[in-house]
Protein backbone atom coordinates (compact mmCIF):
# COMPACT_ATOMS: atom_id res chain seq x y z
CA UNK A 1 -30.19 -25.81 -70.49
CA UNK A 2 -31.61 -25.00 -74.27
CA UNK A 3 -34.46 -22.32 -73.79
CA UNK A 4 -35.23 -22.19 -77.10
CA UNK A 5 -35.96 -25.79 -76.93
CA UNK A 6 -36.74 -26.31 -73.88
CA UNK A 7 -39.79 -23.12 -74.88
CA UNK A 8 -40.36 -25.39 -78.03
CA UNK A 9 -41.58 -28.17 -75.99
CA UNK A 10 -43.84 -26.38 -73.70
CA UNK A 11 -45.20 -24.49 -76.57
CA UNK A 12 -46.27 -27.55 -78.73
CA UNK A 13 -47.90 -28.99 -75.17
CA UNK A 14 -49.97 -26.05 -74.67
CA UNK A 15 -50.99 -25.52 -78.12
CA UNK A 16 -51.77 -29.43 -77.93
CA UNK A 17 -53.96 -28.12 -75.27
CA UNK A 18 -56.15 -25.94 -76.63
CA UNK A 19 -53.87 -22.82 -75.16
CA UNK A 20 -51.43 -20.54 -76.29
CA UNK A 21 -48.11 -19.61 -74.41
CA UNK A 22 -47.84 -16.22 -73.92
CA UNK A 23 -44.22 -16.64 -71.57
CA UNK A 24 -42.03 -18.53 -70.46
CA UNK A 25 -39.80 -16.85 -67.67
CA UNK A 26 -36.64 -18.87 -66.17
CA UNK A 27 -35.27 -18.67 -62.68
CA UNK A 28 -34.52 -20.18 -59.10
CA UNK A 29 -36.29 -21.08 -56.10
CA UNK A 30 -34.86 -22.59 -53.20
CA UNK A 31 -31.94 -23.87 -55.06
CA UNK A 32 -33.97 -25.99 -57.69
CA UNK A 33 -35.14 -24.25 -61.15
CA UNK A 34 -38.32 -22.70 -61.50
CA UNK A 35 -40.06 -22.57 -64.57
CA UNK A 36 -43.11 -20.09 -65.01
CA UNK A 37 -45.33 -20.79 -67.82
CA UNK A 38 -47.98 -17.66 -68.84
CA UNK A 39 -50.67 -19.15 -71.05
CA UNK A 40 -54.08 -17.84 -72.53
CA UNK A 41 -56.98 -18.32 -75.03
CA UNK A 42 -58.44 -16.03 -77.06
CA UNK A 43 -61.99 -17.32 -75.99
CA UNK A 44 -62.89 -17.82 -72.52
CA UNK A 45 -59.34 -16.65 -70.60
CA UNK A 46 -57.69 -18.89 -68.21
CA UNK A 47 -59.41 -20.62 -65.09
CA UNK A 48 -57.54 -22.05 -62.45
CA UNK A 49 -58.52 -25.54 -63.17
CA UNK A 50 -56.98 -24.72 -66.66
CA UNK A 51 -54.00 -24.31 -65.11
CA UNK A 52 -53.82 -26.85 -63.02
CA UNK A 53 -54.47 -29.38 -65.92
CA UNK A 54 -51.48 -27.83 -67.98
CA UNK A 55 -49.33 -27.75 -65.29
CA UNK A 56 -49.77 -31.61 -65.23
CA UNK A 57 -49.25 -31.84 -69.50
CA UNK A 58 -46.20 -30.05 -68.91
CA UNK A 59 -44.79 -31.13 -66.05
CA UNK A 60 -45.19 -34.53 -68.13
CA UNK A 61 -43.48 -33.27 -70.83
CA UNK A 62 -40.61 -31.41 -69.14
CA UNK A 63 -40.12 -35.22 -66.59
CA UNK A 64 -40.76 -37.26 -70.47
CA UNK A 65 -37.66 -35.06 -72.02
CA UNK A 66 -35.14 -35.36 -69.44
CA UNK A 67 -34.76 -31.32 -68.89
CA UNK A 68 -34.18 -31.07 -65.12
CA UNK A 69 -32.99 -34.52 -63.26
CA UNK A 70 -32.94 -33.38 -60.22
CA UNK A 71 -36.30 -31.82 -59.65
CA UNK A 72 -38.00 -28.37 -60.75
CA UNK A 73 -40.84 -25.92 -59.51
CA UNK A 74 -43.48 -25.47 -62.63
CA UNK A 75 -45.80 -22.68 -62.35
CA UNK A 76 -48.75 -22.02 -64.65
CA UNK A 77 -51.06 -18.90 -64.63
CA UNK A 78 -52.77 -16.32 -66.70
CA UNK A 79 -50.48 -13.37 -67.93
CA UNK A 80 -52.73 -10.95 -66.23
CA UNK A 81 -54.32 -7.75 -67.41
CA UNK A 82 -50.59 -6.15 -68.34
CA UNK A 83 -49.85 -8.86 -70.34
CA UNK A 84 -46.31 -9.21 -72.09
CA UNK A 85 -46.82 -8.53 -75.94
CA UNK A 86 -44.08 -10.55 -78.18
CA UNK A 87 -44.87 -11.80 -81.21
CA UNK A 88 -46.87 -9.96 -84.66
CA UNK A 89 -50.34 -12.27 -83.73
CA UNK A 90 -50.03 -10.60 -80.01
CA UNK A 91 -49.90 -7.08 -81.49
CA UNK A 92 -52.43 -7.65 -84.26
CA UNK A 93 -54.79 -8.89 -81.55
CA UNK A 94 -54.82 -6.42 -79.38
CA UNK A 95 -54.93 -3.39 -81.93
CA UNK A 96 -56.25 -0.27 -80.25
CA UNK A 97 -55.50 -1.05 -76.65
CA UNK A 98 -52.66 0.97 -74.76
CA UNK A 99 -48.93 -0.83 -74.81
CA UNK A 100 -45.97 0.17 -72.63
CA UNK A 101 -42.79 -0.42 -74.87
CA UNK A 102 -39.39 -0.85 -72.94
CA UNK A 103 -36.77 -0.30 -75.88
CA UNK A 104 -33.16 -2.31 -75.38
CA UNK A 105 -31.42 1.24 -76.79
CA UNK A 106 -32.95 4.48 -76.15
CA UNK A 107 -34.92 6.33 -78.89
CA UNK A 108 -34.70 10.55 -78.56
CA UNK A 109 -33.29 10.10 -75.31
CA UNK A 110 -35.96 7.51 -73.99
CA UNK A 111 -36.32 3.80 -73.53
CA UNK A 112 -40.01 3.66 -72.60
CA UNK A 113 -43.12 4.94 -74.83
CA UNK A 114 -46.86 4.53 -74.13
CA UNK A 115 -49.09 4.62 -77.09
CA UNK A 116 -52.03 2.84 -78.61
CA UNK A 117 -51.28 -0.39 -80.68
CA UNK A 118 -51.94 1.17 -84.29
CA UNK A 119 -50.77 -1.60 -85.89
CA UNK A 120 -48.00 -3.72 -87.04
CA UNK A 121 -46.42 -3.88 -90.48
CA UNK A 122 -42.81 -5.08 -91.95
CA UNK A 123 -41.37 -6.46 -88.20
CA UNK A 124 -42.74 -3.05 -86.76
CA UNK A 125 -44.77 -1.93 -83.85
CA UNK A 126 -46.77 0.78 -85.05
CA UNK A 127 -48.29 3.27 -81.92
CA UNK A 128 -50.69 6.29 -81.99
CA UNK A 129 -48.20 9.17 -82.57
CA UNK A 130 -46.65 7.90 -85.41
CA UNK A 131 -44.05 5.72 -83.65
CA UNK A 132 -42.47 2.72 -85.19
CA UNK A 133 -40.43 0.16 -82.94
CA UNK A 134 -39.21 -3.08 -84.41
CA UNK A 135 -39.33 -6.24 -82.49
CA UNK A 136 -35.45 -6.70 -82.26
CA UNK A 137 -35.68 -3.33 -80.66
CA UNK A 138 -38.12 -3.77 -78.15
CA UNK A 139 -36.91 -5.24 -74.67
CA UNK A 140 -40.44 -6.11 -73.36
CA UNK A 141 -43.77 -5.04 -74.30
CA UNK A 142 -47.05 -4.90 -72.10
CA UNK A 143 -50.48 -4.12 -72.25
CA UNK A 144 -50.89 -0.93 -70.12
CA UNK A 145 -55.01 -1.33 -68.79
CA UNK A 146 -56.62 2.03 -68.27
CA UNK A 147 -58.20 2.60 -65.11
CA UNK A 148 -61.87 1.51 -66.41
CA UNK A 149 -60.51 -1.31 -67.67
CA UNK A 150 -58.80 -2.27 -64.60
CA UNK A 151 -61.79 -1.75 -62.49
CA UNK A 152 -63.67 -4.17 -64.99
CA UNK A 153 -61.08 -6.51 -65.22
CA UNK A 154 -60.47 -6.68 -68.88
């Protein structure tokens, strides 16, 4: 199985869709592949019905291209209030809120840094505290909701 294109595919569906993909994580369930798909929009968030109306675009898509022949589970949801952060747009969007960063290598003896998203420039993460990660460097990347905003559910 290509991820990369098999990611490519879902991607131009949801974006078709009005939607952007956020994640796509791989794994198995019962035997049979599962495919989770996170999506959002920068208006409005994700409903359920949302979901339920990509999950039959891309379930169309995934049966139209031939990737699993003997069956799949397809999951579509929100990405939730800890979002994963991956690409320059995610960073750049959410400027100012807090970001747990899980490095691949550690950094001064550490692999994990909390900091406010100050901004992004030249492939870098830049945090509050004057700390620079690159996107090659970072393993994964979430928001990290303060309390407040947890209780609102932003």
């Amino acid at each position: 199985m290509d991820k990369s294109k098999l990611e490519a595919e879902i991607e131009k569906t949801v974006d078709q869709s009005g939607f952007e993909l956020v994640d796509v994580k791989l794994a198995s369930h019962n035997g049979k592949p599962l495919i989770q798909i996170f999506v959002d929009r920068e208006q409005g968030g994700v409903l359920l019905d949302d979901c339920a109306v990509l999950s039959e675009k891309v379930g169309e898509c995934l049966d139209t291209n031939n990737f699993y022949e003997n069956g799949y589970f397809l999951e579509v949801s929100s990405p939730g209030i800890d979002r994963v952060l991956k690409k320059e747009k995610d960073f750049k969007r959410f400027m100012g809120k807090q970001v747990k960063i899980r490095l691949k290598r550690p950094v001064n003896n550490s692999r994990v840094y909390y900091g406010d998203i100050a901004g992004f420039e030249n492939g870098q993460v830049l945090l509050s505290g004057d700390l620079k990660f690159s996107l090659e460097d970072i393993d994964e990347a979430r928001l990290h909701p303060t309390d407040d905003e947890i209780l609102k559910g932003k």
